[in-house]
C-alpha atoms as a PDB file:
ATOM      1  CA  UNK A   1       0.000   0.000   0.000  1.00  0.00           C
ATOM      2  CA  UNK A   2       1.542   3.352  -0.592  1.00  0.00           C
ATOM      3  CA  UNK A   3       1.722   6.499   1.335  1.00  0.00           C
ATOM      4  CA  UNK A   4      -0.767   8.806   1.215  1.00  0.00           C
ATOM      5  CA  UNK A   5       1.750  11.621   1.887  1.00  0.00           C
ATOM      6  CA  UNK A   6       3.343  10.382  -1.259  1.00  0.00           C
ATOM      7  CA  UNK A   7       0.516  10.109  -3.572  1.00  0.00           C
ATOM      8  CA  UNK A   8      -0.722  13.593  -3.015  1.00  0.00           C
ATOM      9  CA  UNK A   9       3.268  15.123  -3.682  1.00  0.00           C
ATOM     10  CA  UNK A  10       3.027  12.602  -6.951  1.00  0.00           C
ATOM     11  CA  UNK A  11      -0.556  14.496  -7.951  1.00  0.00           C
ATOM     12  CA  UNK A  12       0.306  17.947  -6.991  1.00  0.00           C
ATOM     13  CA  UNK A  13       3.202  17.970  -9.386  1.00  0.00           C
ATOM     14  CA  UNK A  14       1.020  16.623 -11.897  1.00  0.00           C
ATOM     15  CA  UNK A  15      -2.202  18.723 -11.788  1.00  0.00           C
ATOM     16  CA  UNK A  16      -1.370  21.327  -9.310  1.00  0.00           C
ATOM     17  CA  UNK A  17      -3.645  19.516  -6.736  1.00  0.00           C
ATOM     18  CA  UNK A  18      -4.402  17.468  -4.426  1.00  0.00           C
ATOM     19  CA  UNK A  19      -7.576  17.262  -2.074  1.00  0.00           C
ATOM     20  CA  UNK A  20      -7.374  19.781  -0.343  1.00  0.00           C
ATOM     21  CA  UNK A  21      -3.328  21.443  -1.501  1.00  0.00           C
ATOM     22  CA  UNK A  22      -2.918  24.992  -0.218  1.00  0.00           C
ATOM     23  CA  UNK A  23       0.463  25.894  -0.807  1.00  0.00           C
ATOM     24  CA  UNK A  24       3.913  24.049  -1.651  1.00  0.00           C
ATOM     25  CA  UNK A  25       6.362  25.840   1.185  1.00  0.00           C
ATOM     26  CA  UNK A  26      10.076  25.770   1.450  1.00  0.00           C
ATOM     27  CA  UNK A  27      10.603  22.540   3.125  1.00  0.00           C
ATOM     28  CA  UNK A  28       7.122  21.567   3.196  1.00  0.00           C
ATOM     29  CA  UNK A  29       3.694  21.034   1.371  1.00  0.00           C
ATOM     30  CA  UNK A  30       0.606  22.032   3.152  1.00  0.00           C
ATOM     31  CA  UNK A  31      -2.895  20.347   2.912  1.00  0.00           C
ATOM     32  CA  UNK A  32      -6.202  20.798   4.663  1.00  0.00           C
ATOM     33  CA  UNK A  33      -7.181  18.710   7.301  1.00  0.00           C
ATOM     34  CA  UNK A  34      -9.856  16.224   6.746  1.00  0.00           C
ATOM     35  CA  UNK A  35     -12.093  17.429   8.646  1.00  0.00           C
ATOM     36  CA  UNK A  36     -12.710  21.572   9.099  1.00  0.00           C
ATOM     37  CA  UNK A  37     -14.575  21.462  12.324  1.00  0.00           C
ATOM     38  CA  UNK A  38     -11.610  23.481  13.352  1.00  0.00           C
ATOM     39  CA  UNK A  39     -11.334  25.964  11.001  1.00  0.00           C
ATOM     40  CA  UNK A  40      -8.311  26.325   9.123  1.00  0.00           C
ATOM     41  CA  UNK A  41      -7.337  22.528  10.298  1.00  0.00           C
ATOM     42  CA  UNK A  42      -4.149  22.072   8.580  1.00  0.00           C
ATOM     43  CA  UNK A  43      -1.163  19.176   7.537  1.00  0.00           C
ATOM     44  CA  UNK A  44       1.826  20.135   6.970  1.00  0.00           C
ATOM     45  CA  UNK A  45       4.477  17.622   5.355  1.00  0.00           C
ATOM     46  CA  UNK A  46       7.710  16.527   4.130  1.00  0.00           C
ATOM     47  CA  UNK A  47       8.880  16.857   0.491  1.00  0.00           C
ATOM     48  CA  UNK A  48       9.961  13.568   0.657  1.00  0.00           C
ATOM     49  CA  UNK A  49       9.243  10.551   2.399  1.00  0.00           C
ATOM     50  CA  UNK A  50      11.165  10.646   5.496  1.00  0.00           C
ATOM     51  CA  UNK A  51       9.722   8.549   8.495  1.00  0.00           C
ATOM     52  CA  UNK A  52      11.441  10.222  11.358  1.00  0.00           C
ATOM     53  CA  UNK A  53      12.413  13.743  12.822  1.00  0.00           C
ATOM     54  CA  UNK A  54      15.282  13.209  15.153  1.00  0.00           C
ATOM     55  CA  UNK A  55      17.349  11.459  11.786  1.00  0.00           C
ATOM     56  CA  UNK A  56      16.886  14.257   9.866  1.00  0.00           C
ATOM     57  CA  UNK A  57      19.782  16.930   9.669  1.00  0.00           C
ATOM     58  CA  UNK A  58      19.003  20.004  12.313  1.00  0.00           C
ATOM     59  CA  UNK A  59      18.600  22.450   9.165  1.00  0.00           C
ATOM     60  CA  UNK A  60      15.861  20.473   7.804  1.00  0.00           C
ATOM     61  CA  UNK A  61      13.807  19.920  10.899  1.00  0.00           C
ATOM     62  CA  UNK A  62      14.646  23.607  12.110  1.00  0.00           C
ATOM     63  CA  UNK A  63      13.095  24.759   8.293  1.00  0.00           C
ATOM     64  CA  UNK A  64       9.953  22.491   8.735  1.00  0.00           C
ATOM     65  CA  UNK A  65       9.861  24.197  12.184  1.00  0.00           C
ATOM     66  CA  UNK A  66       9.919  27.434   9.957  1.00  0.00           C
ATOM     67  CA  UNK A  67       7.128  26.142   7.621  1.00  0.00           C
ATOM     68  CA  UNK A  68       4.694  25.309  10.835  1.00  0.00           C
ATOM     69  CA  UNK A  69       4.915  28.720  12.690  1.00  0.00           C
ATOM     70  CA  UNK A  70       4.188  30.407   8.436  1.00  0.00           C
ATOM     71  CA  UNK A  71       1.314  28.207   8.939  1.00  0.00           C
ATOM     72  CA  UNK A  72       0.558  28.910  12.324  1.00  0.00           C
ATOM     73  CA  UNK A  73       1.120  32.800  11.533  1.00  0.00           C
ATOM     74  CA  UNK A  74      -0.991  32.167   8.549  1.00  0.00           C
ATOM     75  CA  UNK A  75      -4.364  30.700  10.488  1.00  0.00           C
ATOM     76  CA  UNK A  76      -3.837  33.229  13.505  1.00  0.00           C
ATOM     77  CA  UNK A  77      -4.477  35.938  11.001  1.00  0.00           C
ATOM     78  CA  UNK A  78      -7.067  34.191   8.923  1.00  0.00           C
ATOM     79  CA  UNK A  79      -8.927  33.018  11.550  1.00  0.00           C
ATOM     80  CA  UNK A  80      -8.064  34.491  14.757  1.00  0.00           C
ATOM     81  CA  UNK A  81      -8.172  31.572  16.701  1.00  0.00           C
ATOM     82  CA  UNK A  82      -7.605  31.429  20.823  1.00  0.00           C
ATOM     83  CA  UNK A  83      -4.785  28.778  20.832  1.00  0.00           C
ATOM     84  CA  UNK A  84      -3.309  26.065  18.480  1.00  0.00           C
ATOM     85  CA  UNK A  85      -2.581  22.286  18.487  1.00  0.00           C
ATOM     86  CA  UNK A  86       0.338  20.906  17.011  1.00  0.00           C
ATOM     87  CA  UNK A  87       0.392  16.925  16.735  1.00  0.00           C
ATOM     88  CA  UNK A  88       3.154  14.816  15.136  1.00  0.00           C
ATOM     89  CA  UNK A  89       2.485  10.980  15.256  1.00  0.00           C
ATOM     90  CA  UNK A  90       3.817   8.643  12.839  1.00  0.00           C
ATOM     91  CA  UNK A  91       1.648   5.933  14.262  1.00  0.00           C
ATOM     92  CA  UNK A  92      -0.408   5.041  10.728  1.00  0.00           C
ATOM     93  CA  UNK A  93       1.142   7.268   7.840  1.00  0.00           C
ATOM     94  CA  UNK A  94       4.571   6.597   8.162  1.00  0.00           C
ATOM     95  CA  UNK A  95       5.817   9.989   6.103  1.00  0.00           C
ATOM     96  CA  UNK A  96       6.565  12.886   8.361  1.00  0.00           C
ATOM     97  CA  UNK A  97       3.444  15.412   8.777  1.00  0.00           C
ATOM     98  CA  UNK A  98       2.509  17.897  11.791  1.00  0.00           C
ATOM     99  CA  UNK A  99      -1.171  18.318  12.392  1.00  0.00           C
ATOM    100  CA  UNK A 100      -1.845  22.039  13.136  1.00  0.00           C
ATOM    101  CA  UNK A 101      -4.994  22.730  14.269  1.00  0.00           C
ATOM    102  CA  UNK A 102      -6.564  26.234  15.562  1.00  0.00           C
ATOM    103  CA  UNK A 103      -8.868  25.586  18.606  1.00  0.00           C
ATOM    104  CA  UNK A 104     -11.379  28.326  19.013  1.00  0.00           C
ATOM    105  CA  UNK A 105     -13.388  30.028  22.271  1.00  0.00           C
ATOM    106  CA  UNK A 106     -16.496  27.958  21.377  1.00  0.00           C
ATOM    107  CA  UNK A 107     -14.514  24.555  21.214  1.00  0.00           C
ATOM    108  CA  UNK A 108     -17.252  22.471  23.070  1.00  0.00           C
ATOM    109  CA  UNK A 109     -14.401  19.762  23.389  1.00  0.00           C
ATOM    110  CA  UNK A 110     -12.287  22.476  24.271  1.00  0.00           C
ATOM    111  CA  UNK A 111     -10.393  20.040  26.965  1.00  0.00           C
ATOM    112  CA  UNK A 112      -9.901  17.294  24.541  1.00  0.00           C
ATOM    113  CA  UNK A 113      -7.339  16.234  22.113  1.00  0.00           C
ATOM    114  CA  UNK A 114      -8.890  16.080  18.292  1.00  0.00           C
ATOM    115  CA  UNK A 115      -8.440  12.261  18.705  1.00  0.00           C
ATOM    116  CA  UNK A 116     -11.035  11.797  21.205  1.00  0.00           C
ATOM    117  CA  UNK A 117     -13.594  13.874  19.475  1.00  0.00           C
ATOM    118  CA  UNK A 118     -16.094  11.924  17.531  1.00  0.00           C
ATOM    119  CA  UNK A 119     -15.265  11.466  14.037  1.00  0.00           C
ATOM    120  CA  UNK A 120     -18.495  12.594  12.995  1.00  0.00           C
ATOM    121  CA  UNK A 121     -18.045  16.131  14.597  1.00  0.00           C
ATOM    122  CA  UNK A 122     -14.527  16.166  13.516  1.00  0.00           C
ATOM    123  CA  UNK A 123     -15.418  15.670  10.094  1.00  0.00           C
ATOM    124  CA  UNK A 124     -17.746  19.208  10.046  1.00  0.00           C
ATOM    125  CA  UNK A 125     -20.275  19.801   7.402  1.00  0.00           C
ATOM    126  CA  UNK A 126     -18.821  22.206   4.755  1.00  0.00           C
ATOM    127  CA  UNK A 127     -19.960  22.491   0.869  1.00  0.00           C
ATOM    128  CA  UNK A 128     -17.011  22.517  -1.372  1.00  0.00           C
ATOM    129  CA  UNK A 129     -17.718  26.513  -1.914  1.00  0.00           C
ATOM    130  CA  UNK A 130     -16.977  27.002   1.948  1.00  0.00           C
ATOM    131  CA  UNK A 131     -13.822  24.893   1.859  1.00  0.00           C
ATOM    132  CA  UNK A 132     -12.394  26.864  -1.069  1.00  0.00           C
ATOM    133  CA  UNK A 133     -13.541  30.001   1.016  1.00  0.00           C
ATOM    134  CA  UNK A 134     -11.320  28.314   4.108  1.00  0.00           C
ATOM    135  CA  UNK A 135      -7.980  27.690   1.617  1.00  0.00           C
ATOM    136  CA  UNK A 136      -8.337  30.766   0.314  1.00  0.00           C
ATOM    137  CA  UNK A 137      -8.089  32.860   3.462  1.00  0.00           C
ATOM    138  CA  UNK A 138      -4.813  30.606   4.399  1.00  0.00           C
ATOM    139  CA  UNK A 139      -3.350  31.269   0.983  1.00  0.00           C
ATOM    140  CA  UNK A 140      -3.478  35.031   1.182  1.00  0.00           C
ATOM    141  CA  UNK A 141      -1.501  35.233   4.660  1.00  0.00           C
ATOM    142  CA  UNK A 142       0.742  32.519   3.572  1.00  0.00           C
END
């Protein structure tokens, strides 16, 4: 099976997209989440497929450190959310990615990691127009 992480690098260098492809950074390609019950919910991920932080060279995790505060920066402005949640697991994609995810003042699950909110909530209810609506915000501040 391959990796997802993979696939979508493969099809945004063919067609310029990928479900969900916001911007191609310096070190970095950045996706939306899955789900946009946190607005702005955002993956951001290697060039390459690279399995593990600490055996990368310090330059290259310090510049996807770089990439994740442009997104950070990027939603904060967009969005003006009260805090963010940054989550890099490796358990199921094995390909480098950092979930970065804007929690707001309204956050019902506000004491929760993402993980233990139910999929179906996670997932949120947006047409395609208000997902386009979403990227483009994140574009213009990144």
């Amino acid at each position: 099976m391959g990796c997802y992480f993979c696939e979508c690098i493969k099809e945004v260098k063919k067609t310029g997209e990928c479900g969900g492809f916001v911007k191609e950074l310096k070190n970095s390609y950045v996706i939306l989440g899955g789900g946009q019950y946190f607005k702005g919910y955002c993956i951001l991920f290697t060039k390459s497929h690279k399995e593990h932080t600490h055996k990368l060279p310090l330059k290259v995790q310090m510049g996807l450190y770089e990439d994740m505060m442009r997104v950070t920066g990027a939603l904060a402005k967009a969005f003006n959310p009260e805090r963010f949640n940054y989550e890099n697991l490796g358990n199921i994609t094995h390909h480098i990615h950092w979930h970065v995810i804007p929690r707001y003042k309204k956050d019902k699950y506000k004491k929760l990691p993402i993980w233990q909110i139910p999929e179906k909530v996670r997932k949120g209810k947006l047409t395609d127009k208000q997902l386009k609506e979403i990227k483009k915000n994140i574009e213009k501040y990144l």
